[in-house]
C-alpha atoms as a PDB file:
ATOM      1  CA  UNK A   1     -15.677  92.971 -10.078  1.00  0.00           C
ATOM      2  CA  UNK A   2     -12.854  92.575 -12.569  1.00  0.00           C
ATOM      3  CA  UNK A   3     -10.876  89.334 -12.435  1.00  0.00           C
ATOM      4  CA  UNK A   4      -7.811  91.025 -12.229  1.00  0.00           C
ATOM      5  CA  UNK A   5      -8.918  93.200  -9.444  1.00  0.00           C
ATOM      6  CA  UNK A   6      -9.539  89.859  -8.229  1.00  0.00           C
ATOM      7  CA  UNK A   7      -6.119  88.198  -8.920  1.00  0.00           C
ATOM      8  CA  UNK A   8      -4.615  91.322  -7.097  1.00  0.00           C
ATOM      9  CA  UNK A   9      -6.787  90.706  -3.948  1.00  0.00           C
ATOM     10  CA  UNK A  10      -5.864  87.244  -3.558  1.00  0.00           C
ATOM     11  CA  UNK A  11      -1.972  87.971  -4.278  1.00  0.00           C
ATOM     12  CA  UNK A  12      -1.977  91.022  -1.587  1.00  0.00           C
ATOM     13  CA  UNK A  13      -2.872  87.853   0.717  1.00  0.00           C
ATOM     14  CA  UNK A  14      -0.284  86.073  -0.459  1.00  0.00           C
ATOM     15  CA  UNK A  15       2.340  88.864  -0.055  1.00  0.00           C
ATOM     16  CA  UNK A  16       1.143  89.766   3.784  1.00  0.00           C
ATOM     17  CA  UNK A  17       1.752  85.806   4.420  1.00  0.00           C
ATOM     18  CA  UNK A  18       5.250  86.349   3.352  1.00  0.00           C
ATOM     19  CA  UNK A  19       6.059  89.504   4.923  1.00  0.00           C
ATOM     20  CA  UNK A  20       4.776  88.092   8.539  1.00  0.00           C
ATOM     21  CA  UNK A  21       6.536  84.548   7.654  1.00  0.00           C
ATOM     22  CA  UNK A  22       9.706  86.611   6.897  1.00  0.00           C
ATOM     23  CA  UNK A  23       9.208  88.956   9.642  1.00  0.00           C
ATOM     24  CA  UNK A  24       8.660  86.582  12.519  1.00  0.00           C
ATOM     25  CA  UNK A  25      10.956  83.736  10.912  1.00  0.00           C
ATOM     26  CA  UNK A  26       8.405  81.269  10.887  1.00  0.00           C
ATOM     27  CA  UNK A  27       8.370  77.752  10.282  1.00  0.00           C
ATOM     28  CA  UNK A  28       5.270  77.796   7.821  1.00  0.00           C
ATOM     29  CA  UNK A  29       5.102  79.197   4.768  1.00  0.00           C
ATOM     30  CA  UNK A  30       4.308  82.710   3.883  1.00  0.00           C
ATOM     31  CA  UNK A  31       1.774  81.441   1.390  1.00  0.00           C
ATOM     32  CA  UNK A  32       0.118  79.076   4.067  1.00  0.00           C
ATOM     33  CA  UNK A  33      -0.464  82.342   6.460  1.00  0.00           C
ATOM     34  CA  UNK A  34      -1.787  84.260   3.317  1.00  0.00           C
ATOM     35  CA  UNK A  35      -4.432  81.389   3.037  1.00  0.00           C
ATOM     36  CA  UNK A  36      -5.272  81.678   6.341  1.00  0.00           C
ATOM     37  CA  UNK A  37      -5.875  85.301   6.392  1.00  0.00           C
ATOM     38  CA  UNK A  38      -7.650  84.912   3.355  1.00  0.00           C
ATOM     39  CA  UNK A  39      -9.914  82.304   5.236  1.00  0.00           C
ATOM     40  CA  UNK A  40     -10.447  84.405   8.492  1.00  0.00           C
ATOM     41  CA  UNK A  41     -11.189  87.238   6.454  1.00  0.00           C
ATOM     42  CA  UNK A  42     -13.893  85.741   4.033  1.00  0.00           C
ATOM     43  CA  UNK A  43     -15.066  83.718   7.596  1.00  0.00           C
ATOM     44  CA  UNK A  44     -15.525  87.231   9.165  1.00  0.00           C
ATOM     45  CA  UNK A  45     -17.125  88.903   6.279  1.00  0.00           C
ATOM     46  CA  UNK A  46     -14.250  91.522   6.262  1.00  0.00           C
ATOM     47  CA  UNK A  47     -13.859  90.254   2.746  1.00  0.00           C
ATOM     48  CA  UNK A  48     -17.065  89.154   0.620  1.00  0.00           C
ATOM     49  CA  UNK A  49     -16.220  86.104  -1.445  1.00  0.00           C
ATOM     50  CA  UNK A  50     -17.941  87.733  -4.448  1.00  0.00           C
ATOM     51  CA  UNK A  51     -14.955  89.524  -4.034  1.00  0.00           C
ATOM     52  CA  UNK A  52     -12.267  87.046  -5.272  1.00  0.00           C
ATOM     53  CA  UNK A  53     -14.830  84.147  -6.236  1.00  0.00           C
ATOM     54  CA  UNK A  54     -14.494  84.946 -10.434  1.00  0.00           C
ATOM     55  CA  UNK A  55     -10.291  84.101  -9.830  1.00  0.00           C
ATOM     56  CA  UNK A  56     -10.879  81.468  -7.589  1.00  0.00           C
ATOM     57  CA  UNK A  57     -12.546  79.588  -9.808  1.00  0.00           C
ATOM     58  CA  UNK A  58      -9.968  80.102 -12.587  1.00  0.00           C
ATOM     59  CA  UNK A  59      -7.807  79.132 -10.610  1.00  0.00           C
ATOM     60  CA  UNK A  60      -9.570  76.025  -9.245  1.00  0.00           C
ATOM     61  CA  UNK A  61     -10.192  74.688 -12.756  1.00  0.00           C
ATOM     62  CA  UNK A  62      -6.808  75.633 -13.922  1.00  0.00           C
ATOM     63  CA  UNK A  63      -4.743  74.074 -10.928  1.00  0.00           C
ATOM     64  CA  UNK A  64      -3.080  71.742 -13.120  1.00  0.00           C
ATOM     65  CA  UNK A  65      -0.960  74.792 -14.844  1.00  0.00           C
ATOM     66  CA  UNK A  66       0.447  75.566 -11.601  1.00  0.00           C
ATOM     67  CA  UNK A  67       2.063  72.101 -10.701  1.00  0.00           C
ATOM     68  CA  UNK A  68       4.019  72.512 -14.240  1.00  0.00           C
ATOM     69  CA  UNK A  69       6.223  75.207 -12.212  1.00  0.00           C
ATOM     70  CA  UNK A  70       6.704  72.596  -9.132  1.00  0.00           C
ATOM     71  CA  UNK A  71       7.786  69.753 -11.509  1.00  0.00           C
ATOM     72  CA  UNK A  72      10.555  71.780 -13.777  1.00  0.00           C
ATOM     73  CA  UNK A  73      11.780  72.915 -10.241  1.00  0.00           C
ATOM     74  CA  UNK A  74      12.767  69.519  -9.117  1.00  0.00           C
ATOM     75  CA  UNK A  75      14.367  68.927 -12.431  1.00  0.00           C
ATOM     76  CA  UNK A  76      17.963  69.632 -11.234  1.00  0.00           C
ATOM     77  CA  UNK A  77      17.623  66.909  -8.106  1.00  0.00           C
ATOM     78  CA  UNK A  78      16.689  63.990 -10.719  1.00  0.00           C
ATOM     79  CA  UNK A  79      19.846  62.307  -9.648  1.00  0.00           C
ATOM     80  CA  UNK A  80      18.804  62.194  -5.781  1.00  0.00           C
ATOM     81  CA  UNK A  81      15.219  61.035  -6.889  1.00  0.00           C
ATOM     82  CA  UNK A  82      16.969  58.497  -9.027  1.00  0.00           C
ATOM     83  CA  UNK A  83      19.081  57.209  -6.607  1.00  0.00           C
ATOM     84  CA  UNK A  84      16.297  57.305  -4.052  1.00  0.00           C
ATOM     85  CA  UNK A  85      13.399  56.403  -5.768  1.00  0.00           C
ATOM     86  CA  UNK A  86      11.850  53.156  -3.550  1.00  0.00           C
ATOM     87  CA  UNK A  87      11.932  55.886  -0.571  1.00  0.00           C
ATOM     88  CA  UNK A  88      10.466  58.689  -3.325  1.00  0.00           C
ATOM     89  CA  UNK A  89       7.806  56.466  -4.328  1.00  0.00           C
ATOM     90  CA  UNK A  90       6.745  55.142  -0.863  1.00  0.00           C
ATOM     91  CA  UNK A  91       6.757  58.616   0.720  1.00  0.00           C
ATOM     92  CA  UNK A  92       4.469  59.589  -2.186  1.00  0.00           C
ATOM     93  CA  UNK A  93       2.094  56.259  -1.838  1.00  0.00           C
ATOM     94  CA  UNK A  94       1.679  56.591   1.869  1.00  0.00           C
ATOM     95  CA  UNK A  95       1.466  60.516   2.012  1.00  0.00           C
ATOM     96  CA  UNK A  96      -1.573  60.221  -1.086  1.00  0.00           C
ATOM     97  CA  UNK A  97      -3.240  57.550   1.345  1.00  0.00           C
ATOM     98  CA  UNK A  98      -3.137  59.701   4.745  1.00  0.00           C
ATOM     99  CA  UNK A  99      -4.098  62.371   2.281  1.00  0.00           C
ATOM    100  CA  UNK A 100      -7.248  60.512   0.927  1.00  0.00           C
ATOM    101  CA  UNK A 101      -8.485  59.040   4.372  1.00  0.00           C
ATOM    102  CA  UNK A 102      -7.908  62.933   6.021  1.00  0.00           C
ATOM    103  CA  UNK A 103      -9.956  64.567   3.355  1.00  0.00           C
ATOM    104  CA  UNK A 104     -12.644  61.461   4.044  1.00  0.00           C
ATOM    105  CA  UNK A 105     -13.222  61.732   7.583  1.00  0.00           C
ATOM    106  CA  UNK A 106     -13.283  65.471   7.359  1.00  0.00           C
ATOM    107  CA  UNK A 107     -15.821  65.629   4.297  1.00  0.00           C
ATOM    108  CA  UNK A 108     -18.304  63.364   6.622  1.00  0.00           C
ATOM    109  CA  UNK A 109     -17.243  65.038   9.753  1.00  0.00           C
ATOM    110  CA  UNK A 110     -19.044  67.945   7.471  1.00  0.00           C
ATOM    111  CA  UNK A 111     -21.224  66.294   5.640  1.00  0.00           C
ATOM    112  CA  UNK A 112     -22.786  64.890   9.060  1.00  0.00           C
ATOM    113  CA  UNK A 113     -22.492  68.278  10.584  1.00  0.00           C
ATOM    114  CA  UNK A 114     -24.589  69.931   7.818  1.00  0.00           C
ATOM    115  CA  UNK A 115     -27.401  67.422   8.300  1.00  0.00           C
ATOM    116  CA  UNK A 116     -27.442  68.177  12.017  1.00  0.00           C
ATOM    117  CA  UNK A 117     -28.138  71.844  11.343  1.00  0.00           C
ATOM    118  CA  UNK A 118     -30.622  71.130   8.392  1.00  0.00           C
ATOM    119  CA  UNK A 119     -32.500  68.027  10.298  1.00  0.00           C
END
């Protein structure tokens, strides 16, 4: 399937998130619901992944390019990072750690899991 036909698959997710986040007024993003659709529909074969699999994966390898976006948008609050930037830095240490340890215990939750099943 073409990449772009791809690209427009995945966004159409994306947009649905934000019409039901904007709809219902809730407190999680519109893109977060388009993930999870995205996730119940692969999960329920409504959607194959060969589907959207070719943009994925330009998109995994090329996440970098879409922090760039992120990082020019905080430009204008520089002086309340400066100001703030013991508190910045913490919140940013601790949050990477929680991060870290989550993604652990979840990746040998699986990783356990999957040897269940194949055992």
């Amino acid at each position: 399937m073409n990449i772009l036909v791809q690209f427009f698959i995945i966004l159409v997710y994306s947009f649905v998130g934000d019409i039901i986040h904007t709809t219902f007024n809730l407190p999680i993003p519109g893109s977060i619901i388009g993930l999870v659709l995205l996730f119940i529909s692969l999960k329920t074969k409504v959607l194959k992944l060969e589907s959207i699999e070719r943009a994925g994966n330009w998109l995994k390898s090329n996440m970098a390019l879409l922090f760039v976006p992120i990082t020019v948008g905080i430009m204008p609050y520089f002086n309340v990072i400066q100001k703030n930037w013991v508190e910045v830095t913490l919140i940013m240490v601790i949050s990477t750690i929680i991060t870290y340890l989550v993604t652990a215990f979840i990746a040998e939750y699986i990783l356990k899991k999957e040897d269940k099943k194949n055992a």
